[in-house]
Protein backbone atom coordinates (compact mmCIF):
# COMPACT_ATOMS: atom_id res chain seq x y z
CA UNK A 1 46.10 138.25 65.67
CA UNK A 2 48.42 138.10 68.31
CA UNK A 3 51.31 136.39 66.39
CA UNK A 4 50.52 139.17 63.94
CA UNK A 5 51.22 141.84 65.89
CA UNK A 6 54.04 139.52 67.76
CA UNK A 7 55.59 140.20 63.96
CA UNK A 8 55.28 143.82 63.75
CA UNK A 9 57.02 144.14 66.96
CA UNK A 10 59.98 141.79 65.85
CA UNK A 11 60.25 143.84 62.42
CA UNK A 12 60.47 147.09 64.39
CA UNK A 13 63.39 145.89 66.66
CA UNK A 14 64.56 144.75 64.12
CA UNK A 15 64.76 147.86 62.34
CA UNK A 16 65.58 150.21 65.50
CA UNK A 17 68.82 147.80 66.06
CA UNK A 18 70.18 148.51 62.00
CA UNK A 19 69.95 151.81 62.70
CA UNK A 20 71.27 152.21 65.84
CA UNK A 21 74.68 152.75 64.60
CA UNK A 22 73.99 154.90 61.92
CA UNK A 23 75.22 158.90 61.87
CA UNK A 24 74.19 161.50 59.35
CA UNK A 25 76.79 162.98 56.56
CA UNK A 26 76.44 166.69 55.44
CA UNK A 27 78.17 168.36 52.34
CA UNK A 28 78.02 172.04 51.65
CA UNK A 29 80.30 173.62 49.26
CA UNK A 30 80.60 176.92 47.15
CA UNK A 31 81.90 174.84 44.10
CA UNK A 32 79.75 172.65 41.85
CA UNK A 33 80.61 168.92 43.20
CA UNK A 34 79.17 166.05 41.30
CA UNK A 35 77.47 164.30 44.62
CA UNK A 36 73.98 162.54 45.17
CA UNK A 37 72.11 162.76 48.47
CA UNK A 38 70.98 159.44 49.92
CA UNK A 39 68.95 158.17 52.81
CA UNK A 40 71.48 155.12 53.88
CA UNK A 41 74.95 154.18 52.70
CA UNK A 42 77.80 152.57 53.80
CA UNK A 43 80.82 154.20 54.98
CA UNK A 44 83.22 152.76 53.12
CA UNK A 45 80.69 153.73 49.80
CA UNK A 46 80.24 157.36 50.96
CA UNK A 47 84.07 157.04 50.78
CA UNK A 48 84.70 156.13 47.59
CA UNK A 49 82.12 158.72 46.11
CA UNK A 50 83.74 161.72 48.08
CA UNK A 51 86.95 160.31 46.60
CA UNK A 52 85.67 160.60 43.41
CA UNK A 53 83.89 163.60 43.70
CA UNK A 54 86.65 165.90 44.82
CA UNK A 55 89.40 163.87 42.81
CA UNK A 56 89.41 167.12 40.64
CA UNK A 57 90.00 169.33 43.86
CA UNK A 58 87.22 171.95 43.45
CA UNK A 59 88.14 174.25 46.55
CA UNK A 60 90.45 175.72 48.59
CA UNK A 61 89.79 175.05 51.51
CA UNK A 62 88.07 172.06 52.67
CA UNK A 63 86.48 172.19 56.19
CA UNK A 64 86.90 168.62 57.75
CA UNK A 65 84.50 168.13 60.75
CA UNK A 66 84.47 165.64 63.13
CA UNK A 67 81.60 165.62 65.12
CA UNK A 68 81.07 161.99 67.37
CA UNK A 69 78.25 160.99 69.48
CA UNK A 70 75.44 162.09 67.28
CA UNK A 71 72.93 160.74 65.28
CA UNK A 72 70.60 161.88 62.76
CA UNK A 73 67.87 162.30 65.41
CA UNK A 74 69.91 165.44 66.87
CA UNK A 75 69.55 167.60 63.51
CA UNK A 76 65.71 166.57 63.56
CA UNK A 77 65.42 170.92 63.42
CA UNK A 78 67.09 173.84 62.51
CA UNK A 79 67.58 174.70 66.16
CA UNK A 80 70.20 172.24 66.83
CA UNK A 81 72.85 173.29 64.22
CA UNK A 82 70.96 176.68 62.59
CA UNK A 83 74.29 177.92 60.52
CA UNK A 84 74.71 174.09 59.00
CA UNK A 85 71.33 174.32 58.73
CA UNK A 86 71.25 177.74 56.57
CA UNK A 87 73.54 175.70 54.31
CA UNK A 88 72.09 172.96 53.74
CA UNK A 89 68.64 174.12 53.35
CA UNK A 90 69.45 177.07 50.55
CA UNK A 91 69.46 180.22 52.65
CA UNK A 92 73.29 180.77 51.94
CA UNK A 93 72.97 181.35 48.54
CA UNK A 94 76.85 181.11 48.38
CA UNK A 95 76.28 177.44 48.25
CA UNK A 96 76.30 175.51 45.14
CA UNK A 97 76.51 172.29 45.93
CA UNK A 98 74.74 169.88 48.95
CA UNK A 99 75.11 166.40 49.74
CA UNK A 100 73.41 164.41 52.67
CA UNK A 101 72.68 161.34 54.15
CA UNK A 102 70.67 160.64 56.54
CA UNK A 103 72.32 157.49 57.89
CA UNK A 104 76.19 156.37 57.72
CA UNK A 105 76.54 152.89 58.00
CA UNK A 106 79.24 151.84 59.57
CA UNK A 107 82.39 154.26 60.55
CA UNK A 108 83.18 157.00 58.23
CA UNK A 109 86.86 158.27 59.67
CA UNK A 110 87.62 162.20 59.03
CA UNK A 111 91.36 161.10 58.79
CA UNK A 112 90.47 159.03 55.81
CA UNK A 113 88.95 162.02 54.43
CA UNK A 114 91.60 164.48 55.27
CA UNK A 115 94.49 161.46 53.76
CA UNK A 116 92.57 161.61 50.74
CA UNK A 117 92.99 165.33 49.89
CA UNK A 118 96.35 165.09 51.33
CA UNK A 119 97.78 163.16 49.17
CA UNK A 120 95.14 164.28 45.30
CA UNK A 121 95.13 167.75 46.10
CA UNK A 122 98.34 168.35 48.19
CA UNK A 123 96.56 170.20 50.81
CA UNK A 124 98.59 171.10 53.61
CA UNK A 125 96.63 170.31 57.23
CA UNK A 126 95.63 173.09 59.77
CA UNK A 127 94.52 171.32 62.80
CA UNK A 128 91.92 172.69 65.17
CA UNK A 129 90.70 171.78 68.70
CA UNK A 130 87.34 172.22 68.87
CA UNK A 131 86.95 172.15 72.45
CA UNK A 132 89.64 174.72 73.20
CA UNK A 133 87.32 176.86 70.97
CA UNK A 134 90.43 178.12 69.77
CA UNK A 135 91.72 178.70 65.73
CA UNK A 136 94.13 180.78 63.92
CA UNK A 137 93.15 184.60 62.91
CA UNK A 138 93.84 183.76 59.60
CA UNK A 139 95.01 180.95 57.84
CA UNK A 140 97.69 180.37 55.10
CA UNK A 141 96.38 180.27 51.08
CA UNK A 142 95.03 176.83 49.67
CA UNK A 143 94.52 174.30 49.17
CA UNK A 144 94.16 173.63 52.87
CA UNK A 145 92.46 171.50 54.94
CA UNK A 146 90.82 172.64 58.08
CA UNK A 147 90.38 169.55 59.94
CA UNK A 148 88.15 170.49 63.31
CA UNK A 149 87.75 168.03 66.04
CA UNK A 150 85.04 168.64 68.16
CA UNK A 151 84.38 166.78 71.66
CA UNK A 152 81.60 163.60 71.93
CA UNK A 153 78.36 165.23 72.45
CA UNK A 154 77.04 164.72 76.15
CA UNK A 155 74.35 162.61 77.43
CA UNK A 156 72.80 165.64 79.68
CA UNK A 157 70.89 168.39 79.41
CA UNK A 158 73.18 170.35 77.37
CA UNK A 159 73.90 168.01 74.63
CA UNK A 160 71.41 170.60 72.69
CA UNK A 161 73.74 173.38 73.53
CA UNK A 162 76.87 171.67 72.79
CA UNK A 163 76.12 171.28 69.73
CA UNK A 164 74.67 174.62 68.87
CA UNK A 165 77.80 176.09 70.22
CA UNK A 166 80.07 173.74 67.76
CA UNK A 167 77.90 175.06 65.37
CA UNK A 168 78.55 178.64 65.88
CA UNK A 169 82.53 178.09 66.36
CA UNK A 170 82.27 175.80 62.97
CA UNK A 171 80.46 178.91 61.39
CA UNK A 172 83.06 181.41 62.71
CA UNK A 173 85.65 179.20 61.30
CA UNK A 174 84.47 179.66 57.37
CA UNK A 175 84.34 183.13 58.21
CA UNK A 176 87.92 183.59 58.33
CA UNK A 177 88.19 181.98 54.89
CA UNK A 178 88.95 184.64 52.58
CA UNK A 179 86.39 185.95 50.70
CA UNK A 180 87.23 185.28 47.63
CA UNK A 181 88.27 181.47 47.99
CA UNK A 182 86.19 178.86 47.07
CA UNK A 183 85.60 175.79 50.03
CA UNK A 184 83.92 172.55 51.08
CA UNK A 185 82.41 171.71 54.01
CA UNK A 186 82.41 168.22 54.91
CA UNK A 187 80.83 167.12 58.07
CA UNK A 188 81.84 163.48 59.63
CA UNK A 189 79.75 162.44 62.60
CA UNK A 190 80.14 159.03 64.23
CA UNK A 191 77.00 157.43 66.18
CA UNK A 192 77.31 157.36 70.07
CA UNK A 193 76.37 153.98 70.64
CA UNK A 194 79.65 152.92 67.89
CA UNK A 195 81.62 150.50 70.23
CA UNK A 196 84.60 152.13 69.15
CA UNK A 197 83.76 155.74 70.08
CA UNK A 198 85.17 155.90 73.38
CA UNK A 199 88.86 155.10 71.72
CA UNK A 200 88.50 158.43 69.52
CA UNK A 201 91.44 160.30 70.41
CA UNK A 202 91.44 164.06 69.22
CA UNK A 203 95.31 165.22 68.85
CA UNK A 204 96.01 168.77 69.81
CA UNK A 205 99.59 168.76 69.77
CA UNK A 206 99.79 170.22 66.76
CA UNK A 207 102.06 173.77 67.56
CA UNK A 208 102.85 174.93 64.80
CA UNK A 209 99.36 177.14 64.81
CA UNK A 210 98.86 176.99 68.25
CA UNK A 211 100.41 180.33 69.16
CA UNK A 212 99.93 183.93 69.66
CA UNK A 213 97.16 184.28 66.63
CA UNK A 214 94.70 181.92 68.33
CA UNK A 215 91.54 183.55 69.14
CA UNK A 216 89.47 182.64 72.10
CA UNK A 217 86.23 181.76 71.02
CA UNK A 218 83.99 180.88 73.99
CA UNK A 219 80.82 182.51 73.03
CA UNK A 220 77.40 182.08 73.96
CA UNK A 221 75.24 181.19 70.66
CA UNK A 222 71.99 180.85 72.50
CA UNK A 223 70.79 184.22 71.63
CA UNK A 224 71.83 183.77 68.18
CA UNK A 225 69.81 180.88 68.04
CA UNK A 226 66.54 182.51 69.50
CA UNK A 227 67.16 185.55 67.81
CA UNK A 228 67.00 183.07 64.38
CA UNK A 229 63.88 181.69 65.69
CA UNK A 230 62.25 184.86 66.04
CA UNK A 231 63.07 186.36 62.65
CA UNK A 232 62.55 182.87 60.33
CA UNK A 233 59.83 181.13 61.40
CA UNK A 234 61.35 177.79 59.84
CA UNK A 235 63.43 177.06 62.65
CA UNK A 236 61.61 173.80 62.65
CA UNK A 237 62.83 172.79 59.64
CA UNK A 238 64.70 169.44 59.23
CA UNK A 239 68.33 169.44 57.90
CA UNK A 240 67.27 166.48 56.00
CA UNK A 241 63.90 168.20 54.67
CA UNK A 242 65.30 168.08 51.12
CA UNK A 243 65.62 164.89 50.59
CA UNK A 244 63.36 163.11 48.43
CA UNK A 245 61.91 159.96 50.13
CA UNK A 246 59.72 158.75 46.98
CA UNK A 247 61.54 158.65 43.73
CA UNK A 248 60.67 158.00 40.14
CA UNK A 249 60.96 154.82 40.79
CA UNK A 250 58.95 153.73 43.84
CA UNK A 251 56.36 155.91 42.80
CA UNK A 252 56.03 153.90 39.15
CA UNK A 253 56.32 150.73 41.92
CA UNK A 254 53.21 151.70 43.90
CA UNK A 255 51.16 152.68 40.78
CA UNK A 256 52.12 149.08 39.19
CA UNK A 257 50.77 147.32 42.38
CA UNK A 258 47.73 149.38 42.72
CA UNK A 259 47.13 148.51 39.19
CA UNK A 260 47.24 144.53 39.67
CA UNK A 261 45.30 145.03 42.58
CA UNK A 262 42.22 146.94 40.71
CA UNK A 263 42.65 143.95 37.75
CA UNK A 264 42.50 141.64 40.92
CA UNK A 265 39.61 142.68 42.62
CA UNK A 266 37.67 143.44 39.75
CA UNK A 267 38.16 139.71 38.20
CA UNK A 268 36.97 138.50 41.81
CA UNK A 269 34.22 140.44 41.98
CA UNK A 270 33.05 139.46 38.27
CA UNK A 271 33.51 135.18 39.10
CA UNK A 272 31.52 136.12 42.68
CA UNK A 273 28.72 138.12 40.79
CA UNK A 274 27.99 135.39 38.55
CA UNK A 275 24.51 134.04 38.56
CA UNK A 276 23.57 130.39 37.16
CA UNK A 277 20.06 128.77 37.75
CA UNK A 278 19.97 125.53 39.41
CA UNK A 279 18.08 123.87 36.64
CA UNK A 280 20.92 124.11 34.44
CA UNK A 281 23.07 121.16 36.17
CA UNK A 282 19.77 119.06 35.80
CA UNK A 283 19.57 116.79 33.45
CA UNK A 284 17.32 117.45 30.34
CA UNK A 285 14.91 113.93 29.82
CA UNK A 286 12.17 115.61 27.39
CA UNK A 287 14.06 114.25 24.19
CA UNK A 288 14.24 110.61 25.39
CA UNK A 289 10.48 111.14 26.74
CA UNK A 290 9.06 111.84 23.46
CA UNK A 291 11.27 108.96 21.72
CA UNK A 292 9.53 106.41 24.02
CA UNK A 293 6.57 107.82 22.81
CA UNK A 294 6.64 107.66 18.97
């Protein structure tokens, strides 16, 4: 009993340490992108299948987000990041196409993903600071890529805030895209605990757009966010509450072994209920009686 549950405990650490560098992925866009959610991947996979789904360049603008020092734990609600969460969940119904995952192994870079529409789309690069809170008033016609760094998350008490507040600057942000251009959001997060993470360096010298059309955009979302609360009453909602845990396959999986199981125990209980006298493993000496006899 005791190694038993000495087992259970290993598994579990086991499993806490492969996903403790993990981060979550989210995909939102107003074009139709071939893309598959999934609950783990690598990052060098989720690579390749952005690459290939935005090889035909579907948008205009592409909104390139990189958010470190989360994990998927902080989106467990719609309270942490309510405008992503609008998106992803179907209340925008601008939105045509969504992608998550729930857990990026290993590092996904935003670079990587801003090279690769560089270079297939020819997308010029508008570079934002996200913790200046500061963007252009407009920005120039497409394809473009909006590449927004925001700051690691804090350890404190206001991580929760933080990230609601990136949230409403990354929502003010696709507001400014014209109206009638199509775009992709693409949200990179790296995990906290990534031994890497403190060497992210977020590069604000970019001047050619830091000038007189920046907009200062310290705001406080809080109200927003209670406001939200108060009106939709699934605030509680996960950002990962469309993804679909048991699929054709598992299920056909776990009806297979609950059928072997049934043929099991009912082919046990059939040799157990079995009933044979005791006389029949005597020996029968009547015949060789009555031949003595004659």
């Amino acid at each position: 009993m005791h190694l038993s549950r000495f087992g259970l405990l290993a598994l579990g650490a086991a499993t806490v340490d492969a996903f403790r560098d993990t981060s979550p992925f989210f995909l939102a866009s107003t074009s139709e992108v071939l893309a598959n959610s999934a609950y783990i991947k690598s990052g060098a996979s989720l690579l390749d299948t952005l690459s290939t789904s935005l090889s035909s360049c579907p948008s205009d603008y592409y909104v390139v987000i990189n958010q470190p020092g989360v994990h998927s734990s902080d989106f467990s609600t719609r309270k942490s990041a309510p405008r992503l969460g609008a998106k992803m969940l179907g209340k925008d119904k601008a939105i045509r196409s969504k992608m998550t995952v729930n857990e990026v192994a290993g590092l996904l870079e935003a670079k990587d993903v801003s090279g690769f529409l560089e270079k297939k789309c020819k997308a010029k690069t508008t570079a934002i600071d996200g913790s200046s809170g500061s963007y252009p008033s407009s920005f120039e016609p497409g394809p473009r890529i909006l590449s927004v760094d925001f700051p690691m998350l804090s350890l404190g008490s206001d991580r929760a805030q933080q990230l609601s507040d990136n949230d409403g600057l990354l929502a003010d942000i696709v507001d400014r895209i014209p109206a009638s251009s199509k775009y992709t959001i693409l949200y990179v997060t790296s995990p906290r605990e990534f031994p890497d993470s403190d060497s992210i360096e977020y590069d604000s010298s970019e001047g050619s757009y830091q000038d007189a059309l920046h907009v200062d955009l310290k705001r406080d979302y809080s109200s927003w966010s209670s406001n939200a609360d108060s009106s939709d009453d699934s605030g509680s909602q996960s950002l990962f509450e469309e993804y679909q845990f048991f699929t054709p396959g598992i299920f056909m999986g776990f009806m297979a072994s609950f059928l072997c199981l049934m043929i099991l125990y009912i082919g046990v209980s059939a040799l157990s209920g079995l009933q044979v006298p005791y006389a029949a493993f005597e020996k029968d000496t009547s015949g060789s009686v009555q031949k003595k006899q004659q």
